[in-house]
Protein backbone atom coordinates (compact mmCIF):
# COMPACT_ATOMS: atom_id res chain seq x y z
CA UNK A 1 -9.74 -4.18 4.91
CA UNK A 2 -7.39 -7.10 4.98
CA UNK A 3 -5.60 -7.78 8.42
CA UNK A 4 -2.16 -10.25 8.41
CA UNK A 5 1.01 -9.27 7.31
CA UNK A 6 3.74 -8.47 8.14
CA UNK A 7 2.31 -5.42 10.40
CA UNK A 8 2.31 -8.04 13.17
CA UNK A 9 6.00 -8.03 13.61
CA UNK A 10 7.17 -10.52 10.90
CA UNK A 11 7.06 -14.34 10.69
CA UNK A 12 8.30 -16.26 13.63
CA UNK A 13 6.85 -16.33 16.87
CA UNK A 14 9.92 -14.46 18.78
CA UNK A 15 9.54 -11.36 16.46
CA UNK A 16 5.60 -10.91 16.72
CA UNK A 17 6.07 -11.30 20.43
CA UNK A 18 8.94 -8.91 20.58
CA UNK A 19 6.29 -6.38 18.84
CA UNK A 20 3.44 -7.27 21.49
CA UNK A 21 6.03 -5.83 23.59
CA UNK A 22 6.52 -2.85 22.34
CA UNK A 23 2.56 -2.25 21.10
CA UNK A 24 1.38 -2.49 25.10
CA UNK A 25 4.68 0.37 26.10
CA UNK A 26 2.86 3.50 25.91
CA UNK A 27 4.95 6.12 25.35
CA UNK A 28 5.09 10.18 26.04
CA UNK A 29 7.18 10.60 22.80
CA UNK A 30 5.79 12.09 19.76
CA UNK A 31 7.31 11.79 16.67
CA UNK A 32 8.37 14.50 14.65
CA UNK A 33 6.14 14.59 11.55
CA UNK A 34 5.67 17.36 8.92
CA UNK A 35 2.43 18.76 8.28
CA UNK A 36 0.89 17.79 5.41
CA UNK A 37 -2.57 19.32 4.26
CA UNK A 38 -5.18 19.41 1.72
CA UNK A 39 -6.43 22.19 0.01
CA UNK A 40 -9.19 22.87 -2.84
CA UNK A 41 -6.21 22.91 -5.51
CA UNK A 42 -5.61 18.71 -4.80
CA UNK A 43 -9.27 17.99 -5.56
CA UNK A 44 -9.45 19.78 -8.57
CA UNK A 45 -9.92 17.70 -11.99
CA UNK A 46 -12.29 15.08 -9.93
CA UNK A 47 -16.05 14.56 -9.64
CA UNK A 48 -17.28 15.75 -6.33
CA UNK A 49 -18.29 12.12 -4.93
CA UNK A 50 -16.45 11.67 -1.83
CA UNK A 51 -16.94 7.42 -1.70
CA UNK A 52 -14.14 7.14 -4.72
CA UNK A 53 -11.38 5.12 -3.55
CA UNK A 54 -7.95 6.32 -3.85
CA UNK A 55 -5.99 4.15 -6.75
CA UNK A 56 -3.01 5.18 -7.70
CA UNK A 57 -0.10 4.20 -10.23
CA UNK A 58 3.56 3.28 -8.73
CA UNK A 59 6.55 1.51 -10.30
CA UNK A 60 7.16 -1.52 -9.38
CA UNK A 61 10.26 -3.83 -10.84
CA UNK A 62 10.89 -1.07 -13.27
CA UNK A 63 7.15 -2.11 -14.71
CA UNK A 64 4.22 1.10 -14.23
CA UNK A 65 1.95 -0.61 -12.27
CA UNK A 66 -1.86 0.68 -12.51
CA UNK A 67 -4.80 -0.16 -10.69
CA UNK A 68 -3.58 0.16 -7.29
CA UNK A 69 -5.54 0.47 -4.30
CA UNK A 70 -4.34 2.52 -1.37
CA UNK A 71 -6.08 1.11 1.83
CA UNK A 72 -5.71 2.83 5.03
CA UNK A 73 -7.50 0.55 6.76
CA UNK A 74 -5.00 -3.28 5.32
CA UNK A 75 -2.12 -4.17 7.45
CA UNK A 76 -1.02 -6.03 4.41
CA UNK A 77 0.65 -4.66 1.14
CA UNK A 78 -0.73 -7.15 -1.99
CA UNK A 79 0.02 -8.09 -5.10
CA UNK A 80 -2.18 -9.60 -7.02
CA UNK A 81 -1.28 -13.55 -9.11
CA UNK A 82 -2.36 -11.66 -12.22
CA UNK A 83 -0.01 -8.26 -11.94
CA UNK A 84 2.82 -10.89 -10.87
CA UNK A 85 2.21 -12.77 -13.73
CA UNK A 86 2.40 -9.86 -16.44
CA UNK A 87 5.72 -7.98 -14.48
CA UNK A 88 7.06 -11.13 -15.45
CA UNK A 89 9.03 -11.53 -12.66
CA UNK A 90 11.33 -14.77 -11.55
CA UNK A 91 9.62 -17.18 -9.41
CA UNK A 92 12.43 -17.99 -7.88
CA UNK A 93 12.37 -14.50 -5.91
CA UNK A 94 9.19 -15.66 -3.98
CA UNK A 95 9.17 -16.57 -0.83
CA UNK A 96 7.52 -18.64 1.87
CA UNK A 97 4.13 -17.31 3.88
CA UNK A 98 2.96 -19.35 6.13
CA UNK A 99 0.42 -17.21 7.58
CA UNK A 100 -3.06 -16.27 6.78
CA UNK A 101 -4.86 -13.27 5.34
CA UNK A 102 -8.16 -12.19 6.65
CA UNK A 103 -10.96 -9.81 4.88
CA UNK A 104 -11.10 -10.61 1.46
CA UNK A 105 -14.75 -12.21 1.00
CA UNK A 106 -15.85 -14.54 3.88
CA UNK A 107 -13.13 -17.11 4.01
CA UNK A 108 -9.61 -16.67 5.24
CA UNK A 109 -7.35 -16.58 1.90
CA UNK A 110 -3.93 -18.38 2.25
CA UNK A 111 -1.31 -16.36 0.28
CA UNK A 112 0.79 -18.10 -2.23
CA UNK A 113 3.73 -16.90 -1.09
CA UNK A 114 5.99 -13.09 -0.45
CA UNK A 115 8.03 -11.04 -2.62
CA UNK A 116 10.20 -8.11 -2.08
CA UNK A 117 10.30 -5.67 -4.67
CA UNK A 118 11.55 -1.97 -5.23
CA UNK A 119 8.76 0.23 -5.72
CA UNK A 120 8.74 3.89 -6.53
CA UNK A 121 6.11 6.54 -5.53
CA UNK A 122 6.12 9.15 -8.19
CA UNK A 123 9.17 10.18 -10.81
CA UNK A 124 12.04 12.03 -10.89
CA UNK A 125 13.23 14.12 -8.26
CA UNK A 126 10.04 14.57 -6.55
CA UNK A 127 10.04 10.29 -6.02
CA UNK A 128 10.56 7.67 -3.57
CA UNK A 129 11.56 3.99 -3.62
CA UNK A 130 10.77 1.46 -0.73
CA UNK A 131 11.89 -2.18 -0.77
CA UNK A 132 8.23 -3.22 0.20
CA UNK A 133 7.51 -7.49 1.16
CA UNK A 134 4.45 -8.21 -1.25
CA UNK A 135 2.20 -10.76 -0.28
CA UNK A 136 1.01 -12.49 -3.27
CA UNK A 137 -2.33 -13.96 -3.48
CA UNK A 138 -4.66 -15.62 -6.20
CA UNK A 139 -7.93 -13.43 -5.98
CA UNK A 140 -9.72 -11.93 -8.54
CA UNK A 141 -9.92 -8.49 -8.20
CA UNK A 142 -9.69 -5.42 -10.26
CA UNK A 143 -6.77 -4.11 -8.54
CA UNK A 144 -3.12 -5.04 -9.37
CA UNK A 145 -1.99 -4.55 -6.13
CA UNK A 146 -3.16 -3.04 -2.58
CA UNK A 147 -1.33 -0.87 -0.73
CA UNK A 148 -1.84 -0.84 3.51
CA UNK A 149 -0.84 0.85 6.47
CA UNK A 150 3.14 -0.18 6.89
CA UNK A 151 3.65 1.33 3.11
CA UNK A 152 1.61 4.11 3.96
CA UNK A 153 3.61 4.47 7.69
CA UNK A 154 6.95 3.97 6.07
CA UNK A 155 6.44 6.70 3.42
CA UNK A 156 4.88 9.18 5.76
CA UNK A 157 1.91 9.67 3.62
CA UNK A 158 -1.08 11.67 4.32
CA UNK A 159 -3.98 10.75 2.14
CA UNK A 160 -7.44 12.60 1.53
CA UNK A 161 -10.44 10.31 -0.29
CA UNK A 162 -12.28 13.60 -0.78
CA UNK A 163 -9.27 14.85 -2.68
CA UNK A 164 -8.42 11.59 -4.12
CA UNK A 165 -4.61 12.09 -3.48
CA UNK A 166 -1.26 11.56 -1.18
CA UNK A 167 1.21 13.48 0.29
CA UNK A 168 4.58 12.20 1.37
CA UNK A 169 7.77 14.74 2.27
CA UNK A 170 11.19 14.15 0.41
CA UNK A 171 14.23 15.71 1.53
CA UNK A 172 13.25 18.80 0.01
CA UNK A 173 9.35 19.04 -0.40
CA UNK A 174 5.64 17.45 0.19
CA UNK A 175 5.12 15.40 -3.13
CA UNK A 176 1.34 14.88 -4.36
CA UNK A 177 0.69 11.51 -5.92
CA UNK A 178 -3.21 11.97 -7.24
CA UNK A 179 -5.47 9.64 -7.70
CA UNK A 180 -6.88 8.51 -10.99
CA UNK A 181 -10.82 8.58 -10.51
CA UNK A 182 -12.03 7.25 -13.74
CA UNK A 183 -10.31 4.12 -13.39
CA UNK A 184 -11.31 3.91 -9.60
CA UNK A 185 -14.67 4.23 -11.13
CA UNK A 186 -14.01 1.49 -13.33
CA UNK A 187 -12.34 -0.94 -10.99
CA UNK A 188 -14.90 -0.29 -7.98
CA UNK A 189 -17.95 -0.93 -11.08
């Protein structure tokens, strides 16, 4: 679990108070969400072994990005130096972070810097593109990027380790985005 981000509100200290603010209002309103569920069809194809973490392949920059790690529990979405550096993307699109990121290993990590980069969930019809603020770090992991709770919140996902998938609604349906197990295997070995 990583905690920082831009969960907190965003960068300055006006906007993170301004989201204090609204944290502490509890509210009677609940929102209208679809029901999503899981059935024994959205497992199928995988290993029963329900500690498999859910990774995932999105575009990102027009690029297939694999290896990436959907964490319910991050407040931060990641990208990885390494995935950066083979997108080949222009420097000049990052951007300042002067914060710090919490929960990789035992010592706060302080992020090169942000980007903001289209990403699609899934193809076709059946997809959906975010403009999502990547914080980039220099880690070595297996992922290429981790994906946390304000993707996940924004898309409207449901997600289900035992089934090692995701469900989001489009305009017209509840798209699946499954897991790939053998390299989840492979990146948590």
């Amino acid at each position: 679990m990583i905690s920082g981000g831009f969960a907190g509100g965003g960068l300055t200290k006006s906007s993170s108070k301004r989201h204090l603010k609204e944290v502490y209002q509890v509210g009677t309103e609940v929102p209208d969400l679809p029901t999503i569920s899981f059935t024994k069809e959205d497992g199928q194809g995988n290993v029963p072994r329900y500690d498999d973490p859910v990774v995932i392949t999105m575009i990102l920059a027009n690029a297939h990005l694999h290896r990436t790690l959907v964490d319910q529990g991050s407040s931060a979405d990641v990208l990885f130096k390494p995935a950066l550096d083979k997108l080949g993307l222009d420097k000049k699109e990052l951007r300042v972070y002067p914060d710090t990121l919490y929960g990789l290993g035992d010592t706060p990590i302080k992020p090169l810097r942000f980007i903001l980069l289209h990403t699609t969930f899934e193809k076709g019809m059946r997809s959906k593109t975010l403009s999502i603020k990547f914080i980039v770090v220099d880690v070595g992991l297996a992922y290429n990027a981790l994906i946390g709770r304000t993707t996940l919140n924004l898309l409207g996902v449901g997600v289900s380790t035992p089934h090692l998938c995701m469900k989001f609604l489009t305009p017209d349906k509840i798209v699946t985005i499954r897991g790939d197990q053998k390299l989840a295997r492979k990146c948590y070995n």
